[in-house]
C-alpha atoms as a PDB file:
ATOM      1  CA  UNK A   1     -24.739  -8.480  20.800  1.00  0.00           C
ATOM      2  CA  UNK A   2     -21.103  -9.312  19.902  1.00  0.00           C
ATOM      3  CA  UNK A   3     -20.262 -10.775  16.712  1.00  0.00           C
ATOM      4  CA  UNK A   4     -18.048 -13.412  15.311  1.00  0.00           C
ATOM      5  CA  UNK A   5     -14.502 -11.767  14.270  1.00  0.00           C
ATOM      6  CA  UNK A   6     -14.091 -12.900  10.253  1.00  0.00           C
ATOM      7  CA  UNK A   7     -10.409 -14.122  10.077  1.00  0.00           C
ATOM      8  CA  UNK A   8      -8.517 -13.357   6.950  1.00  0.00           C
ATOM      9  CA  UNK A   9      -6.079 -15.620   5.043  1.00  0.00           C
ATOM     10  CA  UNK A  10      -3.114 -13.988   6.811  1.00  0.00           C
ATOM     11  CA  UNK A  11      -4.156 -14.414  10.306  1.00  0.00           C
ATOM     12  CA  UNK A  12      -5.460 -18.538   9.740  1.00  0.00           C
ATOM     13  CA  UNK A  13      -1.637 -18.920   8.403  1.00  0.00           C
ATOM     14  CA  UNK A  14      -0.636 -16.822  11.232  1.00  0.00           C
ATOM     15  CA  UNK A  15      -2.741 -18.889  13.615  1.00  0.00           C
ATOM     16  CA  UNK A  16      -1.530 -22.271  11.379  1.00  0.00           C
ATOM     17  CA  UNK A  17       1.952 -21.640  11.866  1.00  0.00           C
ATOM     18  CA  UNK A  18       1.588 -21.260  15.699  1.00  0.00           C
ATOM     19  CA  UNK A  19      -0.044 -24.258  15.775  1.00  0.00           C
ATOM     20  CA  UNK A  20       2.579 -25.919  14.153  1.00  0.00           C
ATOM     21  CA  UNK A  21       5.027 -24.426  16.044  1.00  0.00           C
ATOM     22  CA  UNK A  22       7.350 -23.612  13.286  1.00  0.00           C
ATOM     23  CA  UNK A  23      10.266 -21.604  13.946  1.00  0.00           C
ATOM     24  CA  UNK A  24      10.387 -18.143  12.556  1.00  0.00           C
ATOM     25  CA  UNK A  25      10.190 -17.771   8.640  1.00  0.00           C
ATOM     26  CA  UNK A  26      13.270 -14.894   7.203  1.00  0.00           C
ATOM     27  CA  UNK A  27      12.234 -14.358   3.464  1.00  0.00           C
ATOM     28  CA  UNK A  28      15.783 -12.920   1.964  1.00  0.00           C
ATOM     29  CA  UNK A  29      15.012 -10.154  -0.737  1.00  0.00           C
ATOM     30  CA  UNK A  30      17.635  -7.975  -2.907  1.00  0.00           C
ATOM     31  CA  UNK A  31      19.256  -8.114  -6.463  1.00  0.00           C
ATOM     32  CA  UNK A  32      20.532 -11.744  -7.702  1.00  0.00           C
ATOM     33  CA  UNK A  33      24.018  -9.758  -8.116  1.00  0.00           C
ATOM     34  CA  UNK A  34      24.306 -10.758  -4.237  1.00  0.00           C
ATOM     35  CA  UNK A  35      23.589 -14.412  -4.480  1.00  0.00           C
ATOM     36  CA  UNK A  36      26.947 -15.332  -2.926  1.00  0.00           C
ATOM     37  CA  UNK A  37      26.065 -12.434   0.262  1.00  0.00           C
ATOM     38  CA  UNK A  38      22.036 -14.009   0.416  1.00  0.00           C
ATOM     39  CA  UNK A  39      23.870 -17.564   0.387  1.00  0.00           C
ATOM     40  CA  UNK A  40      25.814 -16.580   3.668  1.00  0.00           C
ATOM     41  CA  UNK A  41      22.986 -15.085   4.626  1.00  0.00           C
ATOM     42  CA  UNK A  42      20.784 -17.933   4.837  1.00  0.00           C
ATOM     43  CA  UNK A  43      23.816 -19.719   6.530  1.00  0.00           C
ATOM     44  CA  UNK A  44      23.775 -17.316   9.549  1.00  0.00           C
ATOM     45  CA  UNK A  45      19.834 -17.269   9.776  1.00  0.00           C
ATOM     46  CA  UNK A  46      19.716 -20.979   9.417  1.00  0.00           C
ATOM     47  CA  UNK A  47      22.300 -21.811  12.291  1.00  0.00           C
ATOM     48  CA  UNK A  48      20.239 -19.157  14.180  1.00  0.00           C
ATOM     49  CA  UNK A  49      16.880 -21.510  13.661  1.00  0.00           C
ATOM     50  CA  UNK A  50      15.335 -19.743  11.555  1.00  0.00           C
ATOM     51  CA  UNK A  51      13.364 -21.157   8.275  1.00  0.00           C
ATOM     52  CA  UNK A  52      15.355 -19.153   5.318  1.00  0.00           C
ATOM     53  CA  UNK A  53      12.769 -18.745   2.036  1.00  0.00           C
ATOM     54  CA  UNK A  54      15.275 -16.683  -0.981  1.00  0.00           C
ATOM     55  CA  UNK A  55      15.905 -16.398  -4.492  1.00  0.00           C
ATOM     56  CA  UNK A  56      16.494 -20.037  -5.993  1.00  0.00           C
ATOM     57  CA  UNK A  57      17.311 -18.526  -9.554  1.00  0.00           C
ATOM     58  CA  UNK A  58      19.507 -16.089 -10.414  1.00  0.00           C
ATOM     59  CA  UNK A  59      18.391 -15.417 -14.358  1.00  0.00           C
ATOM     60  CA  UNK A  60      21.373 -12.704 -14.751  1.00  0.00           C
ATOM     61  CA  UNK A  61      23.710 -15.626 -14.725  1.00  0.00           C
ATOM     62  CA  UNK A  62      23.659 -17.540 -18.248  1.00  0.00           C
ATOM     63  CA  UNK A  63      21.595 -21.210 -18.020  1.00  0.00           C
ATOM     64  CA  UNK A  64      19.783 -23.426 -20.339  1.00  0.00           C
ATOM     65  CA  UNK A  65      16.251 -23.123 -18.370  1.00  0.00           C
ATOM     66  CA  UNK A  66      16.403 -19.114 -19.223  1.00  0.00           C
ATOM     67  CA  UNK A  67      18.310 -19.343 -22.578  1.00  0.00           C
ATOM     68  CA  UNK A  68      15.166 -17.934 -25.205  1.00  0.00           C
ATOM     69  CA  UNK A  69      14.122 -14.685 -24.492  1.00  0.00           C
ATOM     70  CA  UNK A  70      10.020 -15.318 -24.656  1.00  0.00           C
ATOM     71  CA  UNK A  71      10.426 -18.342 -22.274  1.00  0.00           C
ATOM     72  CA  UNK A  72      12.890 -16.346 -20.104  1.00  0.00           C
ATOM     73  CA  UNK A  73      10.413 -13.508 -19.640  1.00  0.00           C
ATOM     74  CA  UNK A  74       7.344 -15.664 -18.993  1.00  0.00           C
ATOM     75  CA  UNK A  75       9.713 -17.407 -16.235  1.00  0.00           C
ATOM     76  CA  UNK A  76      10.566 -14.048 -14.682  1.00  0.00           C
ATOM     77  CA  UNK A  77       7.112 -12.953 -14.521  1.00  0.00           C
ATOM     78  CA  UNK A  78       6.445 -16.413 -12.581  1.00  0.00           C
ATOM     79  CA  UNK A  79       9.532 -16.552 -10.270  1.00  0.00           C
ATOM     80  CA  UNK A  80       8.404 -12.624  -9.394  1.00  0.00           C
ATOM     81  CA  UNK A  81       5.125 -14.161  -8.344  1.00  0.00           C
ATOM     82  CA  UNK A  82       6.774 -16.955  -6.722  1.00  0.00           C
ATOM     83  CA  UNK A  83       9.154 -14.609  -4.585  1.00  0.00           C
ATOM     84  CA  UNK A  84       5.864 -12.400  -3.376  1.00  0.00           C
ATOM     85  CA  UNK A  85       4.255 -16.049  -2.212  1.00  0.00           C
ATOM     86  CA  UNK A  86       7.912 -16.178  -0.259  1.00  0.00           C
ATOM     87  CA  UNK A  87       7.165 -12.711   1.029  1.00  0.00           C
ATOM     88  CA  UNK A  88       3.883 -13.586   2.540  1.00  0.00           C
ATOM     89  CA  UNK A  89       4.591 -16.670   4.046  1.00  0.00           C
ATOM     90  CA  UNK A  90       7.622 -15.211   6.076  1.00  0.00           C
ATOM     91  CA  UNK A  91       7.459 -13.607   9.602  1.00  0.00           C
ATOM     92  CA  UNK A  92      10.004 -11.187   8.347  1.00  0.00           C
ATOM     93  CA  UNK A  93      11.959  -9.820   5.396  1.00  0.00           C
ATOM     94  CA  UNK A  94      15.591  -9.515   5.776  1.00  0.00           C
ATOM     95  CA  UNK A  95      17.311  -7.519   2.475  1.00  0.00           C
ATOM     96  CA  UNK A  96      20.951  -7.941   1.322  1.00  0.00           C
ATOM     97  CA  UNK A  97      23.260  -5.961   0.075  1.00  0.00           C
ATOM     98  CA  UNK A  98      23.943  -2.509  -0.590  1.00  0.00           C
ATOM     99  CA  UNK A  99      22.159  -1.587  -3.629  1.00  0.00           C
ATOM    100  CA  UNK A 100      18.275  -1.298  -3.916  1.00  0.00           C
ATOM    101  CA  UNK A 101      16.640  -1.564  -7.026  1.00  0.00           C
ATOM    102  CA  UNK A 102      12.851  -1.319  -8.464  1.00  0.00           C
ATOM    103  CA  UNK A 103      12.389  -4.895  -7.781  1.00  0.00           C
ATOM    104  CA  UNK A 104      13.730  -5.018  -4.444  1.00  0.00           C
ATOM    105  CA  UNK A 105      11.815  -1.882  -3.456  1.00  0.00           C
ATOM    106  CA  UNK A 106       8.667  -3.278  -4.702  1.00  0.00           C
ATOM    107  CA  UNK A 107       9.152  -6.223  -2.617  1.00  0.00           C
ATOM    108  CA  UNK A 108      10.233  -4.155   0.206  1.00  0.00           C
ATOM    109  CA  UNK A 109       6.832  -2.252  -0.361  1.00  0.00           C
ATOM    110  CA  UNK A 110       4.640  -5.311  -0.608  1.00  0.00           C
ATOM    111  CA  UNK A 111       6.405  -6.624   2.576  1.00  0.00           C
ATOM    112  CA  UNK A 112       5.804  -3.580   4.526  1.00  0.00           C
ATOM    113  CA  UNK A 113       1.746  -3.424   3.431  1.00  0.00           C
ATOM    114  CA  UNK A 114       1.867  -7.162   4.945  1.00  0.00           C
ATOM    115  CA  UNK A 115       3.122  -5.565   8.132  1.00  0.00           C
ATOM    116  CA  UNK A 116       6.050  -7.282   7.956  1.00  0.00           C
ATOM    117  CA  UNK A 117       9.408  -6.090   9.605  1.00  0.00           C
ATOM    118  CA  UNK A 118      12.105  -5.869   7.650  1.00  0.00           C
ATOM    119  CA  UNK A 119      15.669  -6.003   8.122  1.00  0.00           C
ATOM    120  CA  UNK A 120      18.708  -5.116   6.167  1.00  0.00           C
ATOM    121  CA  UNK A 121      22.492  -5.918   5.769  1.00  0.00           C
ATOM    122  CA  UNK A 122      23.617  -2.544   5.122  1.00  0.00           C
ATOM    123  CA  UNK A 123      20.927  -0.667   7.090  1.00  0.00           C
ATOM    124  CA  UNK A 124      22.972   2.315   5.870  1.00  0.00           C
ATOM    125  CA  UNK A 125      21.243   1.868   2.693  1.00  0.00           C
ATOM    126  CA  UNK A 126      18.972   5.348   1.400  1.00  0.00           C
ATOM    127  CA  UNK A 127      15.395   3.667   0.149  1.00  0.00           C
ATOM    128  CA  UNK A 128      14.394   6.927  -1.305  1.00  0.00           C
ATOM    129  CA  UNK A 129      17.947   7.450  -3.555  1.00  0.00           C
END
């Protein structure tokens, strides 16, 4: 007797985006410092046709909406949730510059335990420096 396969949430979205036939999803990951490099970034994966999902704030630079320290925490906690939702929506991860961090690596980790390839600017990066 064969049994029905159980789908998980990953493979309906899988299955959903096929449907839909959306073109490939690039989430960009790495520090805020390179906002400028993941801005060009999404240029060159855009004109390639791809769907670019990245970093919309960059808290290191000063602003109003991060300004008080409580509120600015509760916000990172939130965009860090936000970014992961980013992660697992996207066929791929694609990480810029040349300087990883804890919070890029975590996202590199999370990524990879999605199965998710992942790509890098400056592939001549060391993960485990």
């Amino acid at each position: 007797m064969s049994y029905p396969q159980l789908s998980t949430p990953e493979a309906k979205l899988a299955d959903a985006k096929k449907l839909l036939s959306l073109p490939h999803i690039v989430a960009i990951c790495g520090s805020t410092r390179f906002m400028t490099e993941m801005n060009e970034a999404d240029l060159r994966e855009t004109k390639a046709g791809r769907i670019v999902v990245k970093p919309g704030c960059d808290m290191k630079s000063p602003h109003e909406l991060w300004s008080d320290p409580v509120e600015a925490e509760a916000l990172k906690v939130r965009l860090d949730d936000l970014h992961r939702a980013k992660i697992l929506i996207a066929d791929e991860v694609l990480v810029v510059g040349n300087y990883i961090g804890d919070s890029t690596r975590a996202e590199i980790a999370y990524a990879q335990s999605l199965g998710k390839p992942v790509r890098f600017t400056h592939p001549e990066v060391d993960l485990d420096a």
